[in-house]
N, C-alpha and C. Protein backbone atom coordinates (compact mmCIF):
# COMPACT_ATOMS: atom_id res chain seq x y z
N UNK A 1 106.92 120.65 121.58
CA UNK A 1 106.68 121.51 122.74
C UNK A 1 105.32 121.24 123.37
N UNK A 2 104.42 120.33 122.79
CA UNK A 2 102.96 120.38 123.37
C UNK A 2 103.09 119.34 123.68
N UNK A 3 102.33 119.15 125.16
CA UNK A 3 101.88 118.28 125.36
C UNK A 3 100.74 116.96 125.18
N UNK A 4 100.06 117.75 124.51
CA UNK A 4 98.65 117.53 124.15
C UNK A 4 98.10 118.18 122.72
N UNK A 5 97.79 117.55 122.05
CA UNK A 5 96.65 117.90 120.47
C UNK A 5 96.35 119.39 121.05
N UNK A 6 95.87 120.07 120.98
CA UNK A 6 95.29 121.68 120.80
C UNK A 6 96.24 122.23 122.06
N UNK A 7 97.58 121.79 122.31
CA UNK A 7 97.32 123.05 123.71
C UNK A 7 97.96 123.86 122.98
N UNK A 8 97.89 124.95 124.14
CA UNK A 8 98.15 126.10 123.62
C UNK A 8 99.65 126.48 124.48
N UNK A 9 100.51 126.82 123.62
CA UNK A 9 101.86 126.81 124.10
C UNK A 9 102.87 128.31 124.11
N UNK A 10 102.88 128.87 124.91
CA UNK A 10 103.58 129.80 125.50
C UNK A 10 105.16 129.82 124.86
N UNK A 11 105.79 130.66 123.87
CA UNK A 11 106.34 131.18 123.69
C UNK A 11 107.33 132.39 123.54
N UNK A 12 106.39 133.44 124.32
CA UNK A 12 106.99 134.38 124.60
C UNK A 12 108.46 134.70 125.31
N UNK A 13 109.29 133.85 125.33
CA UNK A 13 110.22 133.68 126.42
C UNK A 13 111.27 132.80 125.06
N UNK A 14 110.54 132.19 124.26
CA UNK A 14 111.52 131.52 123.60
C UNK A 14 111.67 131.75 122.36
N UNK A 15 110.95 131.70 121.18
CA UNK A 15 110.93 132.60 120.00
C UNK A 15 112.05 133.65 119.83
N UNK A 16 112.15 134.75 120.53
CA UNK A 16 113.02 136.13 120.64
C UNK A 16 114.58 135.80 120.48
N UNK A 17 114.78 134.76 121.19
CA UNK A 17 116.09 134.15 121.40
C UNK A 17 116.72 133.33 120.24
N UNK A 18 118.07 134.21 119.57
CA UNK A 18 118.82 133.85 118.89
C UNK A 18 118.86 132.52 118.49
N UNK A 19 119.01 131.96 120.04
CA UNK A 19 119.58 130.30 120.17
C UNK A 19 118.69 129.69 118.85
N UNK A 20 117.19 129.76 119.47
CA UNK A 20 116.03 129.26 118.90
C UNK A 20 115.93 129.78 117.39
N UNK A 21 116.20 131.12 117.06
CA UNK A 21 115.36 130.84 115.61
C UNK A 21 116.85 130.45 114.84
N UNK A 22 118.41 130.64 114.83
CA UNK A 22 119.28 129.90 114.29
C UNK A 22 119.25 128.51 114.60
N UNK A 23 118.63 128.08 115.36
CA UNK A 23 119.07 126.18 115.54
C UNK A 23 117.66 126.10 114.24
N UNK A 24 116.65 126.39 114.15
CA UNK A 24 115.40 126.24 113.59
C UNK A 24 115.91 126.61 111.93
N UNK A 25 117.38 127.06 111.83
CA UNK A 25 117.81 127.58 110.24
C UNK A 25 117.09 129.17 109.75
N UNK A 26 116.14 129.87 110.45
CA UNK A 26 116.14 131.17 110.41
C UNK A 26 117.01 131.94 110.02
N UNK A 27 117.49 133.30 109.28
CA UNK A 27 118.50 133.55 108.84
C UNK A 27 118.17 134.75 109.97
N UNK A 28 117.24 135.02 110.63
CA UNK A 28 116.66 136.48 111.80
C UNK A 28 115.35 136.15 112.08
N UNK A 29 115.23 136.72 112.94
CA UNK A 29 114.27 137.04 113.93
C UNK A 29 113.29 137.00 113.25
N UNK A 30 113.30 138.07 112.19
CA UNK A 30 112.03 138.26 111.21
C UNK A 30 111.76 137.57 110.35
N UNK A 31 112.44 136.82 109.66
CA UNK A 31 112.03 135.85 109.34
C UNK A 31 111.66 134.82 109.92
N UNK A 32 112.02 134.42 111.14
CA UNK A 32 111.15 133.39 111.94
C UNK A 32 109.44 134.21 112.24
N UNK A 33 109.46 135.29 112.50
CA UNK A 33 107.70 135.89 112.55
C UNK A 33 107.35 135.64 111.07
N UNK A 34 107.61 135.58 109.94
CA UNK A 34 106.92 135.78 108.69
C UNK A 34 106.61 133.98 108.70
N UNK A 35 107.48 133.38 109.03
CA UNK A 35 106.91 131.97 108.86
C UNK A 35 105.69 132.02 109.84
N UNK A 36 106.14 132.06 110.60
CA UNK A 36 104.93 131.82 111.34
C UNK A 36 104.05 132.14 111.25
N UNK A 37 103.58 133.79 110.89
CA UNK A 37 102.35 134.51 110.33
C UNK A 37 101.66 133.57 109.15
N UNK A 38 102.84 133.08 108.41
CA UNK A 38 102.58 132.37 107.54
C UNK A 38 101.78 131.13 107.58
N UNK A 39 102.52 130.23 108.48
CA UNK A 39 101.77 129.37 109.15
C UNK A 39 100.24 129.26 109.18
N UNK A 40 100.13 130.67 110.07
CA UNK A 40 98.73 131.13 110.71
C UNK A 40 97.55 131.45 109.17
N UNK A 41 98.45 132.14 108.40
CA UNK A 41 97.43 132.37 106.97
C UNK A 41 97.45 131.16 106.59
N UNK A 42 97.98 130.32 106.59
CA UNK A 42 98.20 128.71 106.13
C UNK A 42 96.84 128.21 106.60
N UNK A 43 96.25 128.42 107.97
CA UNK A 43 95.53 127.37 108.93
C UNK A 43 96.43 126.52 109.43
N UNK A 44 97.12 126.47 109.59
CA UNK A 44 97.96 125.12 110.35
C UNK A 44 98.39 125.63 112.29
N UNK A 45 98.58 126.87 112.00
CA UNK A 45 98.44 126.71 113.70
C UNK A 45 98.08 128.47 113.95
N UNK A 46 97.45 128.42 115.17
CA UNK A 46 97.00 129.56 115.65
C UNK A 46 97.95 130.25 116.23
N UNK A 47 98.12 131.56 116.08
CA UNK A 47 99.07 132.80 117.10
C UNK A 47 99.01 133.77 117.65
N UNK A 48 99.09 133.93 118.58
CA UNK A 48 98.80 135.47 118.85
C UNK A 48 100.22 136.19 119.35
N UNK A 49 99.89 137.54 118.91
CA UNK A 49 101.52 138.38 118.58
C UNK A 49 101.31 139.44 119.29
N UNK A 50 102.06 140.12 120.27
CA UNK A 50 101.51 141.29 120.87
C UNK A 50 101.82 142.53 119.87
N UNK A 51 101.49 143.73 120.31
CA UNK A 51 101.55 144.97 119.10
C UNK A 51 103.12 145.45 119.21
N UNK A 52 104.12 144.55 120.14
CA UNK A 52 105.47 145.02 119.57
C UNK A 52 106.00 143.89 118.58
N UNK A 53 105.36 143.12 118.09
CA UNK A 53 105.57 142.10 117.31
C UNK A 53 106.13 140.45 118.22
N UNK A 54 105.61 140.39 119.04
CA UNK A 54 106.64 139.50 120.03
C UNK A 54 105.27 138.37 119.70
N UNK A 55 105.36 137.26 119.35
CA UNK A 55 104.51 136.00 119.44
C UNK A 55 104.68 135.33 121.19
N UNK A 56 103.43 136.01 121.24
CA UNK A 56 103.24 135.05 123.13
C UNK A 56 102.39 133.42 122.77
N UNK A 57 101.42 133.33 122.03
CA UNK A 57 101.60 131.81 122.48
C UNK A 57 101.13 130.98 121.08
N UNK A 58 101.01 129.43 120.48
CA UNK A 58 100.18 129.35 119.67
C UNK A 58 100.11 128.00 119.69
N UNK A 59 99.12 127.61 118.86
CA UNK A 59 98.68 125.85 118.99
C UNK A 59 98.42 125.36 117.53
N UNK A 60 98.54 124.16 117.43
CA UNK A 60 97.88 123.57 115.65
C UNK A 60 96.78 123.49 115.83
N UNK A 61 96.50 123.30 114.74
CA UNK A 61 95.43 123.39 114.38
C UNK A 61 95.18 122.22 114.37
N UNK A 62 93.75 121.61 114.01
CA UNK A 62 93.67 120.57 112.91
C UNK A 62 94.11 119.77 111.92
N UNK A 63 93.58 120.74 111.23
CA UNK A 63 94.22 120.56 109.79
C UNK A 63 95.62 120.77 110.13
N UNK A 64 96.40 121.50 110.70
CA UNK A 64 98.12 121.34 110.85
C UNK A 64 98.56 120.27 111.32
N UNK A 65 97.60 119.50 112.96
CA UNK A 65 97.94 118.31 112.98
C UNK A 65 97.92 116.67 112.26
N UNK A 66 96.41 117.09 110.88
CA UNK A 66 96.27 116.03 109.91
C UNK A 66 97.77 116.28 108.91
N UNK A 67 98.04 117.69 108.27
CA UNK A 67 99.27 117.91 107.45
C UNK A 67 100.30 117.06 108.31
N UNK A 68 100.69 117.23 109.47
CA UNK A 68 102.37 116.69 109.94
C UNK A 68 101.76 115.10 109.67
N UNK A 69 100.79 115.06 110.26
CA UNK A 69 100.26 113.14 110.37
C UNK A 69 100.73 112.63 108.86
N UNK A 70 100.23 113.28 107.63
CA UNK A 70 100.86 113.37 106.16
C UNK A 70 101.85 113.26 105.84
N UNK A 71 102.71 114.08 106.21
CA UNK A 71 104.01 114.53 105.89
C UNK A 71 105.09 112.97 106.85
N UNK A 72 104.08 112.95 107.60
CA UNK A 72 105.18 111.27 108.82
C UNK A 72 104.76 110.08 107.79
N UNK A 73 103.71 109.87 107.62
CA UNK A 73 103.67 109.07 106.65
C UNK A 73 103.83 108.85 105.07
N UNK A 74 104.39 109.70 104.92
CA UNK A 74 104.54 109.86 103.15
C UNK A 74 106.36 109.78 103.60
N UNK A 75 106.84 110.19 104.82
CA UNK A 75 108.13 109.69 104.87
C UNK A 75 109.10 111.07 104.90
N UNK A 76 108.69 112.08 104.77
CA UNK A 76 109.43 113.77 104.52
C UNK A 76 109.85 113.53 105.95
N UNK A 77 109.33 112.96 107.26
CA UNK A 77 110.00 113.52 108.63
C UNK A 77 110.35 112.31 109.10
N UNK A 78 110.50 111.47 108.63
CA UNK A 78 110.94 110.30 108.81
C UNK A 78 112.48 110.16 109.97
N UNK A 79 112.29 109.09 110.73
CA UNK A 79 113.71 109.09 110.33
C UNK A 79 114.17 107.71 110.21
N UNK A 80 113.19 107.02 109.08
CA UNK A 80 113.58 105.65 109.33
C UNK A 80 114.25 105.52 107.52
N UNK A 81 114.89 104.18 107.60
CA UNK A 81 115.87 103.90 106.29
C UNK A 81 115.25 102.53 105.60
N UNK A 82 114.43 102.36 104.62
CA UNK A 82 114.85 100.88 103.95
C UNK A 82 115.54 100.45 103.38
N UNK A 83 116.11 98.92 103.91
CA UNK A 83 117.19 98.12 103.11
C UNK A 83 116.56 97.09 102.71
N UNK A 84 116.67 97.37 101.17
CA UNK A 84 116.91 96.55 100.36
C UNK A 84 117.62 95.51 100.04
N UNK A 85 118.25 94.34 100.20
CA UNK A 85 118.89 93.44 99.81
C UNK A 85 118.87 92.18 100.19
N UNK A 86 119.51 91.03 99.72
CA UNK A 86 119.63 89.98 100.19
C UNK A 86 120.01 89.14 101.20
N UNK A 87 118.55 88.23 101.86
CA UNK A 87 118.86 88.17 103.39
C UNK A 87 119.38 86.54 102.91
N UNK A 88 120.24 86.48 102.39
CA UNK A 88 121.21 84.82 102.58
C UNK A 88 121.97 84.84 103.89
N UNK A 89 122.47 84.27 104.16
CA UNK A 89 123.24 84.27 105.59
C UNK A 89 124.47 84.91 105.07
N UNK A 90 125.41 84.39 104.11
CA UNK A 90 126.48 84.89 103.78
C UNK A 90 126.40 86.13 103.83
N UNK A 91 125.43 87.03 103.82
CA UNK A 91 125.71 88.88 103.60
C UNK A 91 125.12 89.09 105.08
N UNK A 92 125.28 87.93 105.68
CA UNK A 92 125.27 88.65 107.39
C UNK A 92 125.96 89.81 107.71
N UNK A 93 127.08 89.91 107.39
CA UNK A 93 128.44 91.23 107.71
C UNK A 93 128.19 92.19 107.02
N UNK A 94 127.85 92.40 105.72
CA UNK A 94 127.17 93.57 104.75
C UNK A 94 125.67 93.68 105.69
N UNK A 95 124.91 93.09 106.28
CA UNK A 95 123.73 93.37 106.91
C UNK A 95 123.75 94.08 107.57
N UNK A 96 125.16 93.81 108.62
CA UNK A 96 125.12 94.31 110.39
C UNK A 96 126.25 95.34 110.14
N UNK A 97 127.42 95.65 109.01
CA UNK A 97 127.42 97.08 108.24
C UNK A 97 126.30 98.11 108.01
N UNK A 98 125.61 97.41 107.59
CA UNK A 98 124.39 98.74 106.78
C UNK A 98 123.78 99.50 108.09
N UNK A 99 123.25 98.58 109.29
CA UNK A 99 122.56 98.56 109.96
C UNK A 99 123.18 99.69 110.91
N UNK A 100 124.13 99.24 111.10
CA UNK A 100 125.59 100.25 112.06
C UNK A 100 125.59 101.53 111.57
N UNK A 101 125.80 101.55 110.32
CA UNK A 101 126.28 103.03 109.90
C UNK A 101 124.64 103.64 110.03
N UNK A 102 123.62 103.07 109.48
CA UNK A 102 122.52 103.72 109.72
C UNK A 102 122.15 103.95 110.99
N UNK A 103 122.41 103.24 112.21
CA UNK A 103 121.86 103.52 113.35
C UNK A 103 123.20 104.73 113.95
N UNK A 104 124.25 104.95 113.78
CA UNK A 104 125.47 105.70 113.96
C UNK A 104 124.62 107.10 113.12
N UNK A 105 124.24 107.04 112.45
CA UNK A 105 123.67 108.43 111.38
C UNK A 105 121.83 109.09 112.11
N UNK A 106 121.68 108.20 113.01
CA UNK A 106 120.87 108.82 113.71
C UNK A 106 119.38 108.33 113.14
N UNK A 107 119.31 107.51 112.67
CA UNK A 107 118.37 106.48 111.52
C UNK A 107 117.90 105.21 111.71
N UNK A 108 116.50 105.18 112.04
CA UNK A 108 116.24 103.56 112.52
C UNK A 108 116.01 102.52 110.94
N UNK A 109 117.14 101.49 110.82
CA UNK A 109 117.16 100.17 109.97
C UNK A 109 116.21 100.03 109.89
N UNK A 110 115.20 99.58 108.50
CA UNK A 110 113.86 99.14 108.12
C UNK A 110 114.14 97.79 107.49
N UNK A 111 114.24 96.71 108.06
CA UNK A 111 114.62 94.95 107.39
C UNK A 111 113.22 94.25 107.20
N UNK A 112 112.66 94.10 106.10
CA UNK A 112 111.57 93.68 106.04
C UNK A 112 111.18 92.02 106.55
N UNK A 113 112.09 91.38 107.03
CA UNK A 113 112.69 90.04 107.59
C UNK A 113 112.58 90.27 109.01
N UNK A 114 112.13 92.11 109.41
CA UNK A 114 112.26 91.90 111.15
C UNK A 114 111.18 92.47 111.35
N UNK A 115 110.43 92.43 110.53
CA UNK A 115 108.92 93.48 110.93
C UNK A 115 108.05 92.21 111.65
N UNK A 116 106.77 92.97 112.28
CA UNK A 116 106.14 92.05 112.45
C UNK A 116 104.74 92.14 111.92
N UNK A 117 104.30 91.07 110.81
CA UNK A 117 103.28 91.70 109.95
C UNK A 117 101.86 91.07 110.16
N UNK A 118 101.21 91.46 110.08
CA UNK A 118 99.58 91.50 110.87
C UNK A 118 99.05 90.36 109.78
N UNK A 119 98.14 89.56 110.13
CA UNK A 119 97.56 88.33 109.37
C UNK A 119 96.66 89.22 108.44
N UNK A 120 96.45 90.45 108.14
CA UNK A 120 95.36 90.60 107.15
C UNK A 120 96.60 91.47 106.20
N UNK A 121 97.50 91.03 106.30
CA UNK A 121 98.43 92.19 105.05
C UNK A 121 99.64 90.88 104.34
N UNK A 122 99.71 91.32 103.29
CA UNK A 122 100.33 90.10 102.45
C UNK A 122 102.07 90.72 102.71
N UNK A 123 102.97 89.92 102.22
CA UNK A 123 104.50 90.51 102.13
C UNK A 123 104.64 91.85 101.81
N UNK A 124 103.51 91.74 100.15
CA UNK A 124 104.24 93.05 99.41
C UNK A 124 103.34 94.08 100.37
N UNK A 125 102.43 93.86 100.75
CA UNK A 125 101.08 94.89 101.61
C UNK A 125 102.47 95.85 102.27
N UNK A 126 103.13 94.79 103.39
CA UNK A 126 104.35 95.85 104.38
C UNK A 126 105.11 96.06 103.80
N UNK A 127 105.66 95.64 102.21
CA UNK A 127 106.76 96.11 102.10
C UNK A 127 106.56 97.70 101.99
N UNK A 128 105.57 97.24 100.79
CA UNK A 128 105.13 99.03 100.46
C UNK A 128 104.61 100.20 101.22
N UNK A 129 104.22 99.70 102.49
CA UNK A 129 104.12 100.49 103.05
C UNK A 129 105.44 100.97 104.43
N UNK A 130 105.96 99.92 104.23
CA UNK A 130 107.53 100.47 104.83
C UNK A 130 107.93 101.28 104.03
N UNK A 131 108.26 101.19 102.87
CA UNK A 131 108.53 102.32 102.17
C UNK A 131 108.35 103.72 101.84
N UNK A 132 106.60 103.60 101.63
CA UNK A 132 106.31 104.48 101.74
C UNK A 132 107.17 105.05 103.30
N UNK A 133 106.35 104.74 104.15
CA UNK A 133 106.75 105.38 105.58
C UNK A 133 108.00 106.07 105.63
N UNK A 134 109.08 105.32 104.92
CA UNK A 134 110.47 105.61 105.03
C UNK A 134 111.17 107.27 104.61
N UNK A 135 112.44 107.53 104.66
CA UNK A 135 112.45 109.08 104.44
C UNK A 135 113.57 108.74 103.19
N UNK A 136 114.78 107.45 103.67
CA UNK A 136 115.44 106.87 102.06
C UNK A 136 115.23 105.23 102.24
N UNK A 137 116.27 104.93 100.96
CA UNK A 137 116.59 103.47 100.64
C UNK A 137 117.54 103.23 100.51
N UNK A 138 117.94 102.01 100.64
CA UNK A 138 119.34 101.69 100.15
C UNK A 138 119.20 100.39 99.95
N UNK A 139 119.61 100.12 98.86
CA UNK A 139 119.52 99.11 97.81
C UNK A 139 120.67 97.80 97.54
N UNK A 140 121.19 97.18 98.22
CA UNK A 140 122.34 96.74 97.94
C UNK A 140 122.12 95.45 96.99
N UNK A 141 122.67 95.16 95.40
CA UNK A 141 122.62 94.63 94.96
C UNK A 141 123.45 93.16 94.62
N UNK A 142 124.43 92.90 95.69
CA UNK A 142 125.07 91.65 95.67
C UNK A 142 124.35 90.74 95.72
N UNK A 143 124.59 89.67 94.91
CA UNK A 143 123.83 88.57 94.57
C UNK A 143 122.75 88.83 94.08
N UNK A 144 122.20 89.96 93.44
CA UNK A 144 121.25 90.41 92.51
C UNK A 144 119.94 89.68 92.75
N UNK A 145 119.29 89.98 93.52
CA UNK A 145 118.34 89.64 94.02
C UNK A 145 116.78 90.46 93.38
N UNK A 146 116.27 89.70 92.58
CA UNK A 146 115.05 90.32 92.07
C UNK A 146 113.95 91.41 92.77
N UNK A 147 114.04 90.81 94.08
CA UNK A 147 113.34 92.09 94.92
C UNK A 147 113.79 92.82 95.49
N UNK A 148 115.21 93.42 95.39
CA UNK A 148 116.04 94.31 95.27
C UNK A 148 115.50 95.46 94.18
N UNK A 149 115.90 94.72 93.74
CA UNK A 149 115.42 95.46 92.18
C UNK A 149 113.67 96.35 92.01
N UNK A 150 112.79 95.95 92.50
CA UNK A 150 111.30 95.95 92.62
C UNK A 150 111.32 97.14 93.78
N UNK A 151 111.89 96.66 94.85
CA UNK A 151 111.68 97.61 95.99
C UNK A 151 112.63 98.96 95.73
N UNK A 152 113.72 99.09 95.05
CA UNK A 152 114.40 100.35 94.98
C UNK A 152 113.72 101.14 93.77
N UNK A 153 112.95 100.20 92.87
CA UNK A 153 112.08 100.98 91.95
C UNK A 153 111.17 101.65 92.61
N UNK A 154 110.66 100.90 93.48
CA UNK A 154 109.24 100.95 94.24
C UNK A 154 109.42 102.71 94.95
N UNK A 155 110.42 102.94 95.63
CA UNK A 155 111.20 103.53 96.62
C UNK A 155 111.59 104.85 95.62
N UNK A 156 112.28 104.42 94.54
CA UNK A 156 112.49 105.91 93.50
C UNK A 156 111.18 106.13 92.66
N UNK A 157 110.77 106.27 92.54
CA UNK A 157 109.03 106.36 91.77
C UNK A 157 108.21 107.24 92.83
N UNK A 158 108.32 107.04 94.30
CA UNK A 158 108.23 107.51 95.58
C UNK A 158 108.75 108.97 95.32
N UNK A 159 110.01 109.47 94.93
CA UNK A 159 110.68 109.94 94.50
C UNK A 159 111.27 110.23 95.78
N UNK A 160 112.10 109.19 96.39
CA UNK A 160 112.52 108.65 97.38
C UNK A 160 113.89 108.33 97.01
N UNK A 161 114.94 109.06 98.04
CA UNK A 161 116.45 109.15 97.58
C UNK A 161 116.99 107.41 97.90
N UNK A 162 117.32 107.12 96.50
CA UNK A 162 118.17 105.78 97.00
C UNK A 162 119.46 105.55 96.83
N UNK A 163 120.03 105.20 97.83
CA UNK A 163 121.70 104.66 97.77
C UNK A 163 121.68 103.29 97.39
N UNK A 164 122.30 103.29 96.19
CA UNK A 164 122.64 102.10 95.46
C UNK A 164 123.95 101.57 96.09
N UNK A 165 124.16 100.05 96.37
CA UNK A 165 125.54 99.66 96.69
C UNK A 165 125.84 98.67 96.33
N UNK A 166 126.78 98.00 96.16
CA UNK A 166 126.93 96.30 95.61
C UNK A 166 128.73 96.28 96.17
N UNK A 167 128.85 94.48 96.05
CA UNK A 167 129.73 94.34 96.17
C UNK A 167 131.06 94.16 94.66
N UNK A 168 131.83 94.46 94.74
CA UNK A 168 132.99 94.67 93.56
C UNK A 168 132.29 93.35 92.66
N UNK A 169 132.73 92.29 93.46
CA UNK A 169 132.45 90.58 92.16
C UNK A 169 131.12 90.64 91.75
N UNK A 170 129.89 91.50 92.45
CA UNK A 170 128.72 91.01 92.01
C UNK A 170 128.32 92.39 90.92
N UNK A 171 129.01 93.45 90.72
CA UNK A 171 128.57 94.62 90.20
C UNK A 171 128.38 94.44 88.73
N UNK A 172 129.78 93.37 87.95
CA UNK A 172 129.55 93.13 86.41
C UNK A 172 127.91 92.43 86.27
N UNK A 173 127.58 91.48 86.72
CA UNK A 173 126.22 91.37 86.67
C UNK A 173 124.51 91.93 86.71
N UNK A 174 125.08 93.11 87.29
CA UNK A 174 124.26 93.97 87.67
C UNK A 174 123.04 94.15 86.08
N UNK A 175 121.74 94.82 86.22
CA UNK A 175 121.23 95.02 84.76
C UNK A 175 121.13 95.97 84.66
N UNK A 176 121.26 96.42 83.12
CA UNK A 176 121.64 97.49 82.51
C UNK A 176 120.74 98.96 82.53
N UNK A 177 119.54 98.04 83.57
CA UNK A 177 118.23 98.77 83.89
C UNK A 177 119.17 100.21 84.73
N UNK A 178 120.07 99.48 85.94
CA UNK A 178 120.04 100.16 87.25
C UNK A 178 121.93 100.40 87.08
N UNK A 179 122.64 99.70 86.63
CA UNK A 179 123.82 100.10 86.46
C UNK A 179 124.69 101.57 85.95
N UNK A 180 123.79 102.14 85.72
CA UNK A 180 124.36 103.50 85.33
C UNK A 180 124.13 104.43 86.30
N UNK A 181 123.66 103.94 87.35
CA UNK A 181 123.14 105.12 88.79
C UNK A 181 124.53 104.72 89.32
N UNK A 182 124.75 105.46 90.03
CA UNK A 182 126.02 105.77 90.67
C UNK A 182 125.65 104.88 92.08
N UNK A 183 126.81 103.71 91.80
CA UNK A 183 127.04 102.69 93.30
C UNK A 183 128.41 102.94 94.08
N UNK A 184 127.63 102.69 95.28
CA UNK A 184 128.98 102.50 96.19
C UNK A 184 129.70 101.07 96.51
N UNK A 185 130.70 100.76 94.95
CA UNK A 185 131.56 99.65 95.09
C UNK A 185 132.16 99.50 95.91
N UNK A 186 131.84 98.22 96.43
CA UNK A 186 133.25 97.76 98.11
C UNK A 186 133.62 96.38 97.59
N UNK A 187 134.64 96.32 98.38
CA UNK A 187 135.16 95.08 97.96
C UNK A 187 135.63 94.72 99.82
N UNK A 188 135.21 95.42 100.83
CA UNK A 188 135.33 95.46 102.03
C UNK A 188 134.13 95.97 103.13
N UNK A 189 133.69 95.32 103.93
CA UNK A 189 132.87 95.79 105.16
C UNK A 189 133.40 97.31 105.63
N UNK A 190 134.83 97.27 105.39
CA UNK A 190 134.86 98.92 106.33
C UNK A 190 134.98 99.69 105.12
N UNK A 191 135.30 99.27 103.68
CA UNK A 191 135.31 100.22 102.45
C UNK A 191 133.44 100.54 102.75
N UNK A 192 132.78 99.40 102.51
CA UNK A 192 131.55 99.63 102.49
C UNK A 192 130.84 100.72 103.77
N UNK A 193 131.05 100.55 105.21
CA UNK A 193 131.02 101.69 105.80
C UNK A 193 131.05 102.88 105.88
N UNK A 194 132.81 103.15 105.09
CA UNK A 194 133.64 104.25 105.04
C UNK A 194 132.25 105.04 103.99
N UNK A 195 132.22 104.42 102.53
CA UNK A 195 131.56 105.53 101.75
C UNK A 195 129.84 105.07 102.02
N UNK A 196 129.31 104.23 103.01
CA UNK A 196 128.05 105.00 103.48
C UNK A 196 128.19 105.80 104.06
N UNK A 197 128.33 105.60 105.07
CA UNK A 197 128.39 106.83 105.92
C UNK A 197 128.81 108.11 105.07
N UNK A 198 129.46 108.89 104.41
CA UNK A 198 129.48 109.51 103.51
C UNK A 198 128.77 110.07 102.98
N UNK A 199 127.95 108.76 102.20
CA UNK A 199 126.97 109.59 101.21
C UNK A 199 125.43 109.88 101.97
N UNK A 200 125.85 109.29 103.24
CA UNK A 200 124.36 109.54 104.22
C UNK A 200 124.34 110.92 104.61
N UNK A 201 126.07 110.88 105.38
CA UNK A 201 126.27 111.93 105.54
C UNK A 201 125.91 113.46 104.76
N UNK A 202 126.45 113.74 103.59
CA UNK A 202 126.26 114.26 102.16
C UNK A 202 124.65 114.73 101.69
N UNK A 203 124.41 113.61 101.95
CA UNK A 203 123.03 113.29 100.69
C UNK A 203 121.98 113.58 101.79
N UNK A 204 122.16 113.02 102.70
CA UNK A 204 120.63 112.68 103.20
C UNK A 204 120.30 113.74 104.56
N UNK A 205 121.42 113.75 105.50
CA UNK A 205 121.22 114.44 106.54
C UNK A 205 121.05 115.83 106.36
């Protein structure tokens, strides 16, 4: 709603309204004022409330605008996805799958093969910090690719939700490290679709 770092933003007109504090997950009215009061004992943003309880206007703070700056980069408001897996040409179609259902789910694809990385940062420098940045992962382990493996560790340690996936022929190979997490076996591009989308759906949104 702001245009600008400190302004100060007029609410009185919108707050009150149903629409607003149910789209926001409010269960009432009053509970949308207690957050917010809350907020305000927090330091994170300023309010002022008239004496029938009605909030006319309020702004962040500082410190509220360093917290969200936090919270974007540690990956909680994210809405970006890393993929994990193997860039051979053959998993072109598992690539431009993953990519689909994630951009269909409202989620920008993180391919560490399409970044563009600055001469003073090494491979692993962006990987990890794509990750970090990120809000999940998804891991696809066909053709078992060692930095598969590294980056979905990297990513759960984060304590960062990861979707594990592989293809049917490559899953017996899998190591005994990561095989007991629950994968989404395909043996098809639209099987593989069908249960992402799913568990994005499910899990993540």
């Amino acid at each position: 709603m702001q245009k600008y770092d400190g302004e100060l933003v007029e609410i009185n007109n919108i707050v009150p309204n149903p629409e607003f504090y149910y789209k926001h997950f409010f269960k009432s009215y009053d509970e949308c004022i207690y957050y917010l009061e809350e907020l305000t004992h927090q330091g994170l943003i300023t309010l002022s409330i008239n004496p029938v309880k009605v909030p006319m206007d309020f702004s962040i703070t500082f410190s509220g605008l360093n917290y969200f700056i936090e919270l974007t980069e540690r990956g909680d408001l994210s809405n970006k996805c890393f993929i994990a897996m193997s860039f051979d040409s053959s998993m072109r179609e598992t690539r431009e799958t993953i990519k689909t259902v994630i951009q269909n789910n409202g989620f920008e694809p993180i391919f560490i093969d399409e970044q563009l990385i600055g001469s003073t940062q090494t491979i692993n420098d962006a990987i990890i910090a794509a990750i970090r940045s990120c809000r999940f992962c998804i891991a696809d382990f066909s053709q078992q690719r060692d930095g598969v493996y590294f980056e979905s560790g990297f990513a759960a340690g984060l304590n960062k939700p990861v979707i594990y996936t592989c293809h049917d022929e490559w899953f017996s190979k899998s190591h005994f490290d990561t095989n007991h997490f629950p994968h989404l076996i395909y043996k098809s591009s639209n099987e593989l679709a069908e249960k992402l989308d799913n568990k994005i759906k499910a899990w993540i949104k």
